[in-house]
N, C-alpha and C. Protein backbone atom coordinates (compact mmCIF):
# COMPACT_ATOMS: atom_id res chain seq x y z
N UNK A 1 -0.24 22.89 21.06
CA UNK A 1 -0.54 22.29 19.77
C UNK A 1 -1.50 23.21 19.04
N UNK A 2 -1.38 23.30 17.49
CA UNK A 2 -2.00 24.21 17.32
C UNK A 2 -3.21 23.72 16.62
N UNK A 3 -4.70 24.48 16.66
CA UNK A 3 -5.68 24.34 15.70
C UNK A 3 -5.44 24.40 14.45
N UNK A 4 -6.04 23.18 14.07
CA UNK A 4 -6.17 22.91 12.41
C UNK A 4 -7.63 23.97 11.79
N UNK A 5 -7.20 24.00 10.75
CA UNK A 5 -8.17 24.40 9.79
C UNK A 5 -9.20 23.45 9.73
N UNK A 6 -10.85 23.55 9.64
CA UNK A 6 -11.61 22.26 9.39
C UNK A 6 -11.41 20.99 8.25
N UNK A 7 -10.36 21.92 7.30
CA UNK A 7 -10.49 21.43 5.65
C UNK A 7 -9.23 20.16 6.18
N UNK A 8 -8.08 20.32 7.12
CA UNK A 8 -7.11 19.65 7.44
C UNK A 8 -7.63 18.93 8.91
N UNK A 9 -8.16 19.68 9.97
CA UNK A 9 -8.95 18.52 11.02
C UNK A 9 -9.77 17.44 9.87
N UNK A 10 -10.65 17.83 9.14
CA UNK A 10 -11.32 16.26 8.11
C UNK A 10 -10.89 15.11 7.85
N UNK A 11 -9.01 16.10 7.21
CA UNK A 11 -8.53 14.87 6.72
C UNK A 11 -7.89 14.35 7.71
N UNK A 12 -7.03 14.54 8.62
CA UNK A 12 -6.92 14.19 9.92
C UNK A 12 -7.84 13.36 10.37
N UNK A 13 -9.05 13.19 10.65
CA UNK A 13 -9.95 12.38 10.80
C UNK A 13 -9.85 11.21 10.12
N UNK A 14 -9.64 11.17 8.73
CA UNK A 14 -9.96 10.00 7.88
C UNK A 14 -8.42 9.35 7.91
N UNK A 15 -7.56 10.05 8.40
CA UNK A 15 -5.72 9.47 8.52
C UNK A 15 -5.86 8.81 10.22
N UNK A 16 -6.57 9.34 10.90
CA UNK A 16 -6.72 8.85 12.10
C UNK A 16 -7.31 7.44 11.75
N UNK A 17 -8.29 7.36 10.82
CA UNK A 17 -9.70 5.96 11.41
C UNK A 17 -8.56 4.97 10.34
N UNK A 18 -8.42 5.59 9.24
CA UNK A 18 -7.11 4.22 8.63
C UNK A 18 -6.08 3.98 9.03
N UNK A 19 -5.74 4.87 9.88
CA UNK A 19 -3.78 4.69 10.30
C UNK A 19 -2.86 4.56 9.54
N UNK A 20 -3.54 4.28 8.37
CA UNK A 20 -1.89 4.54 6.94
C UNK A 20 -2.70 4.46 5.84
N UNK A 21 -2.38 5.39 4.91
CA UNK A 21 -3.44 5.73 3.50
C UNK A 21 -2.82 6.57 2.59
N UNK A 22 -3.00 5.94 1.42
CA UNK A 22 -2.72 6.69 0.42
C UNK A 22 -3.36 7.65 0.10
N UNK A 23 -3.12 8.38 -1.06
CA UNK A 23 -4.24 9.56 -1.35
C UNK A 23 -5.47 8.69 -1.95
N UNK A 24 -5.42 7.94 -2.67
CA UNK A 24 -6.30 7.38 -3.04
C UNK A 24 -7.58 6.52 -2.29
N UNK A 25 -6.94 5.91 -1.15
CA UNK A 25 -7.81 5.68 -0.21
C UNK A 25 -8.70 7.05 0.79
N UNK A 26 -7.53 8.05 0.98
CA UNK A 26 -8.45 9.10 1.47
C UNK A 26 -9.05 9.67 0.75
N UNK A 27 -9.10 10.20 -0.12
CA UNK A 27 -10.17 10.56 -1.59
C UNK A 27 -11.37 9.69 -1.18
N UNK A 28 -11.10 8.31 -1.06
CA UNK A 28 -12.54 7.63 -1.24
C UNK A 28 -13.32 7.92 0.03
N UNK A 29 -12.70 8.08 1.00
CA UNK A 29 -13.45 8.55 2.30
C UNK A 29 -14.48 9.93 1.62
N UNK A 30 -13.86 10.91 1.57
CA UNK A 30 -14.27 11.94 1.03
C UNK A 30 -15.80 11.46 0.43
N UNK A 31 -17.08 12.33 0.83
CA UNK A 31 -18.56 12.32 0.71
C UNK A 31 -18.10 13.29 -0.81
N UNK A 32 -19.49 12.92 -1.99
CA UNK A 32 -18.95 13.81 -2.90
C UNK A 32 -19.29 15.02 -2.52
N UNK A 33 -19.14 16.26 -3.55
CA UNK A 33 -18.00 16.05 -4.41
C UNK A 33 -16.98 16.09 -3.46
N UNK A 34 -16.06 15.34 -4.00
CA UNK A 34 -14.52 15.12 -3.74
C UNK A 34 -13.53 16.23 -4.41
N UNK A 35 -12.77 16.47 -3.36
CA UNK A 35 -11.36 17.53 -3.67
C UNK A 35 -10.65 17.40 -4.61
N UNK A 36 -10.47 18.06 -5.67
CA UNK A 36 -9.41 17.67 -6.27
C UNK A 36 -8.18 17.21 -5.93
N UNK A 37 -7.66 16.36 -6.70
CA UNK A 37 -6.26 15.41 -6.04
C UNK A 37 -5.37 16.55 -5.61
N UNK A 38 -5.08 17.83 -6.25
CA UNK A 38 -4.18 18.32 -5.97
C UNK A 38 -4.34 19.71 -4.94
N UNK A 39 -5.49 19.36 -4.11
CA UNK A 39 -6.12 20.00 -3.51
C UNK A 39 -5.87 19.02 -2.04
N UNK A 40 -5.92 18.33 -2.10
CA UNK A 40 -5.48 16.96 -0.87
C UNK A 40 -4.06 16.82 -1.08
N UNK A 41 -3.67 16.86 -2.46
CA UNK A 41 -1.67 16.71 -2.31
C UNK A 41 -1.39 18.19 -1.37
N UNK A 42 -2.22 19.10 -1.67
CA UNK A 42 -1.80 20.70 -0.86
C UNK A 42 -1.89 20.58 0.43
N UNK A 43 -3.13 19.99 0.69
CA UNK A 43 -3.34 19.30 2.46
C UNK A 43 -2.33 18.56 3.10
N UNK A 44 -2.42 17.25 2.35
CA UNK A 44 -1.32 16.45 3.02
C UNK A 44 0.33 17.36 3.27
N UNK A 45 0.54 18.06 2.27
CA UNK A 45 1.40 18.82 2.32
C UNK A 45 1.74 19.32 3.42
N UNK A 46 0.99 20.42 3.60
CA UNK A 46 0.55 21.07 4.79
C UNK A 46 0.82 20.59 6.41
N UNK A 47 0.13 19.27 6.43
CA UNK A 47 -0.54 18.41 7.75
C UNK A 47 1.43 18.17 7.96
N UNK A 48 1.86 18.06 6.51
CA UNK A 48 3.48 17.50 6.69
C UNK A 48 4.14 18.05 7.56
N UNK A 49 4.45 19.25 6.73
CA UNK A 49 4.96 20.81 7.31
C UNK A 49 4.37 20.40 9.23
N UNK A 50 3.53 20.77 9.05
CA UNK A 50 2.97 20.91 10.71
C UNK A 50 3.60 19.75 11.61
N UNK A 51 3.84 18.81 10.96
CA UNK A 51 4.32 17.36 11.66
C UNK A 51 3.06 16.79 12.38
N UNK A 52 1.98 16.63 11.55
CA UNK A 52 0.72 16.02 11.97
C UNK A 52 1.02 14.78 11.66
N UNK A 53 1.16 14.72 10.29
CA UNK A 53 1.38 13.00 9.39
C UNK A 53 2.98 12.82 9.01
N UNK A 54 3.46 12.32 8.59
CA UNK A 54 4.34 11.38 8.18
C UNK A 54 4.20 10.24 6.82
N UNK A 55 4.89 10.56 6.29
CA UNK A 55 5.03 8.92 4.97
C UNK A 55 5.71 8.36 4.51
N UNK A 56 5.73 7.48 4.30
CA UNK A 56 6.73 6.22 4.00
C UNK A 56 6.34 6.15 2.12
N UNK A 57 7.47 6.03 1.19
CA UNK A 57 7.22 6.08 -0.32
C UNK A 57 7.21 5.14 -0.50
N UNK A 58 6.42 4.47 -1.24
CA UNK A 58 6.26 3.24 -1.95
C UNK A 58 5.95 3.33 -3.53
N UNK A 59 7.52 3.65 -4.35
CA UNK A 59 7.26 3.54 -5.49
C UNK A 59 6.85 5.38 -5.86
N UNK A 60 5.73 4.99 -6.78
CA UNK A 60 5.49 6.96 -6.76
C UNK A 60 4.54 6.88 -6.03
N UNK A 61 4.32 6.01 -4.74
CA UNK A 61 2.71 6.56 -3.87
C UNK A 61 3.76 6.56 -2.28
N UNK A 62 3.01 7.22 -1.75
CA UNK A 62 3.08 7.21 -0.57
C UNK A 62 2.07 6.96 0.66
N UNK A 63 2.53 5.97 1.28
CA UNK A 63 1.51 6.31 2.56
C UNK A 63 1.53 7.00 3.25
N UNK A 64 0.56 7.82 4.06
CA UNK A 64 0.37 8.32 5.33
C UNK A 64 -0.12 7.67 6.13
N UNK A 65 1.18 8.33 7.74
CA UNK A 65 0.08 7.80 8.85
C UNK A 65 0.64 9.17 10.28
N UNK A 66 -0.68 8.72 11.27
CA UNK A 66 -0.35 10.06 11.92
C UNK A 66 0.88 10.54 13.09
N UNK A 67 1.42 11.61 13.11
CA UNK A 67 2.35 11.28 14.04
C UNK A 67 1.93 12.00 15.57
N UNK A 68 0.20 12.63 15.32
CA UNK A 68 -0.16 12.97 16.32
C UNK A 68 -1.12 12.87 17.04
N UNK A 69 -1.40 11.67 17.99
CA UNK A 69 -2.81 11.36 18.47
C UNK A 69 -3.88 12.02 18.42
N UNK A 70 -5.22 11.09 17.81
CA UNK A 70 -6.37 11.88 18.25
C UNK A 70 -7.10 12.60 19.49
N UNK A 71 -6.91 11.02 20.05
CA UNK A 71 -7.21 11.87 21.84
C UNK A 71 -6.32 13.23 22.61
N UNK A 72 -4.87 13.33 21.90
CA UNK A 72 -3.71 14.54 22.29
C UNK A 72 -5.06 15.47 21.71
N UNK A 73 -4.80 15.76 20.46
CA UNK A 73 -5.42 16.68 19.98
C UNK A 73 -6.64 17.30 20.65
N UNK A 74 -7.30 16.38 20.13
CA UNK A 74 -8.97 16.43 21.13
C UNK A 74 -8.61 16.96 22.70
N UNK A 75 -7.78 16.71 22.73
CA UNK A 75 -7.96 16.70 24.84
C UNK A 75 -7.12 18.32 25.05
N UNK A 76 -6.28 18.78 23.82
CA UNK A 76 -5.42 19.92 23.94
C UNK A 76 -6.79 20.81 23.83
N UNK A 77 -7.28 20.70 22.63
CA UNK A 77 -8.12 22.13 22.08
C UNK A 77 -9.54 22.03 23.14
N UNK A 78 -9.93 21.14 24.03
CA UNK A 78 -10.88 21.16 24.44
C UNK A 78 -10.47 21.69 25.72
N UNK A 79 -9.35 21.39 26.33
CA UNK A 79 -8.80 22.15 27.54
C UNK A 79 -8.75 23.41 27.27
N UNK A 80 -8.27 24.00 25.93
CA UNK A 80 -8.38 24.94 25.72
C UNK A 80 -9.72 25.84 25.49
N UNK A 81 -10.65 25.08 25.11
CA UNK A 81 -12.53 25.55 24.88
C UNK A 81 -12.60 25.50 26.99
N UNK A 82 -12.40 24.78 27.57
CA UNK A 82 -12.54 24.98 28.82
C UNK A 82 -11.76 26.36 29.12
N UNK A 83 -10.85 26.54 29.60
CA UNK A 83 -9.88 27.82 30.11
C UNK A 83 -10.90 29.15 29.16
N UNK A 84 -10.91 29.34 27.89
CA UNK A 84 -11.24 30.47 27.12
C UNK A 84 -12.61 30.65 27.64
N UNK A 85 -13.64 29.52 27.71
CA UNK A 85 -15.24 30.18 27.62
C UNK A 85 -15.54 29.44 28.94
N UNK A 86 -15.04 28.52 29.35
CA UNK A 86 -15.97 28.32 30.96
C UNK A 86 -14.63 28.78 32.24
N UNK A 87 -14.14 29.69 32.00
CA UNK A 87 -12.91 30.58 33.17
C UNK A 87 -12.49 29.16 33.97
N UNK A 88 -11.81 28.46 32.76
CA UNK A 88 -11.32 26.95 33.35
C UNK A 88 -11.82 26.41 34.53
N UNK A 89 -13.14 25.70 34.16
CA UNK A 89 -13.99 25.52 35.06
C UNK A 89 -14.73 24.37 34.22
N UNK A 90 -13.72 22.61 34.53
CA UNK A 90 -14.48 21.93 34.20
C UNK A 90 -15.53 21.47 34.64
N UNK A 91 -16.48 22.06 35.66
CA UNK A 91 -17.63 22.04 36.04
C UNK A 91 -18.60 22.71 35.44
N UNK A 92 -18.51 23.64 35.17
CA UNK A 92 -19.05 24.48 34.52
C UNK A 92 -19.55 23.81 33.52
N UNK A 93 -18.74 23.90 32.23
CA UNK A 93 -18.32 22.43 30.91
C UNK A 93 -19.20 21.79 31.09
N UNK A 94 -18.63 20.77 31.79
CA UNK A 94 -19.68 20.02 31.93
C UNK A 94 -21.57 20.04 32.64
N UNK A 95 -21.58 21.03 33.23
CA UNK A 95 -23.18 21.24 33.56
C UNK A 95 -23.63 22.15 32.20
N UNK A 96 -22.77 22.85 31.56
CA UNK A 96 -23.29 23.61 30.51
C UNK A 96 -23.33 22.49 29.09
N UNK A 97 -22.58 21.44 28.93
CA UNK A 97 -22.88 20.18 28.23
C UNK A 97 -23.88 19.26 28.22
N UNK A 98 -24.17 18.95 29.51
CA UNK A 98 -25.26 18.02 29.66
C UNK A 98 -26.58 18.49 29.72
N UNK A 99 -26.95 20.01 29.80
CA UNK A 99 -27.85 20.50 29.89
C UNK A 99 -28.18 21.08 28.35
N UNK A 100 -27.06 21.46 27.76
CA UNK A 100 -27.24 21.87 26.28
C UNK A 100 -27.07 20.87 25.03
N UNK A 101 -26.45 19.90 25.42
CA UNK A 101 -25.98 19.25 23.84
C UNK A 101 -27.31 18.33 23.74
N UNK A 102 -28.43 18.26 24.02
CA UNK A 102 -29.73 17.15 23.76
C UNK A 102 -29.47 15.67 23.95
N UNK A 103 -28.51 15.03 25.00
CA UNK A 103 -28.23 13.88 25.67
C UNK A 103 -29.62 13.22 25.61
N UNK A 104 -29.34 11.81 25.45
CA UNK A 104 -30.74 10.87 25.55
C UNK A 104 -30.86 10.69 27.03
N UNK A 105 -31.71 10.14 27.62
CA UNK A 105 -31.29 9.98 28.75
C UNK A 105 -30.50 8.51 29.29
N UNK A 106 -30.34 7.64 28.50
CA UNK A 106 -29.89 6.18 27.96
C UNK A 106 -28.11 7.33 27.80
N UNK A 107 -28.49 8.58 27.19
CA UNK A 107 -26.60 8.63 27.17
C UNK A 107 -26.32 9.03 29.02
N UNK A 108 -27.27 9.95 28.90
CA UNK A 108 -27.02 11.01 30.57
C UNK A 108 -27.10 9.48 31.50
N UNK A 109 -27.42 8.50 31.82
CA UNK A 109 -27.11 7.59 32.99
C UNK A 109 -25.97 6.70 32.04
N UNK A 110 -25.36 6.79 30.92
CA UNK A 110 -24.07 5.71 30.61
C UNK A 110 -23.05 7.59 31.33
N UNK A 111 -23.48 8.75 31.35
CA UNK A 111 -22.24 9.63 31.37
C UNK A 111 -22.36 9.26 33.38
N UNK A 112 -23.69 8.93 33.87
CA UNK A 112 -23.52 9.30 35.02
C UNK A 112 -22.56 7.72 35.70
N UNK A 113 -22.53 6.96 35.04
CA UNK A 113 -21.96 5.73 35.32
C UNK A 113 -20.43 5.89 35.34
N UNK A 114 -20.23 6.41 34.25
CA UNK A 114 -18.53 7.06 33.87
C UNK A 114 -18.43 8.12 35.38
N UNK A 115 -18.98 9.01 35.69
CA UNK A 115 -18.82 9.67 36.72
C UNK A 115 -18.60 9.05 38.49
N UNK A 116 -19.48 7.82 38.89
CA UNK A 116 -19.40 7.32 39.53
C UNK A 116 -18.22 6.40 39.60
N UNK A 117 -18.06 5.86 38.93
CA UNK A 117 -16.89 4.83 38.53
C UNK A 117 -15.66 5.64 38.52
N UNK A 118 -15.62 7.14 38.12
CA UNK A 118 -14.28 8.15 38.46
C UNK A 118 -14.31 7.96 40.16
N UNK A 119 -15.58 7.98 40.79
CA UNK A 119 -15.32 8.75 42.25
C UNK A 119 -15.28 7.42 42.84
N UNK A 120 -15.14 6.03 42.19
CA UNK A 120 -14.86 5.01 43.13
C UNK A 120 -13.21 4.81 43.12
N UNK A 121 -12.51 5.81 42.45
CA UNK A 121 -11.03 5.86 42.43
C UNK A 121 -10.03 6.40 43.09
């Protein structure tokens, strides 16, 4: 699967959290300033082409919705951040995560709970 551009992962994001949206509803997501409309018609375009989204016409609007999971996505390019910079070594990853990303320690015992609860499986 391939990496998005940040400008198309965004909107991806905001087609993910609604599950079907017009341009007009994703515009309003958008923090200002906001894209020009025909700057998001170029996106959606785009995301089309790629077979990210999908839409159904209603009239002259269309909805979007996605045709490619968030968690797929997320779980492709991060396997892939594993293999490229930790010599596919999700150990690694992860000791170089928990030691670098500034975890509360309220997060580091909810991650160590998730960990235990893997090894009671």
């Amino acid at each position: 699967m391939i990496k998005l551009p940040q400008t198309e992962e965004q909107l991806m994001e905001y087609i993910w959290d609604l599950k079907q949206a017009f341009a007009k509803d994703l515009l309003d997501k958008y923090p200002d300033p906001k894209p020009a409309q025909t700057t998001l018609a170029t996106l959606l375009k785009r995301l089309t082409e790629k077979a990210f989204i999908t839409y159904e016409t209603y009239g002259n609007s269309r909805a979007y919705t996605p045709l490619v999971k968030k968690e797929d996505y997320f779980e492709t390019h991060l396997n892939t951040l594993v293999e490229q910079h930790f010599n596919n070594s999700a150990f690694s990853f992860a000791s170089f995560f928990t030691q670098k990303s500034k975890m509360s320690k309220k997060e580091l015992e909810a991650l160590k709970k998730i960990v235990e609860d893997q090894l009671k499986d």
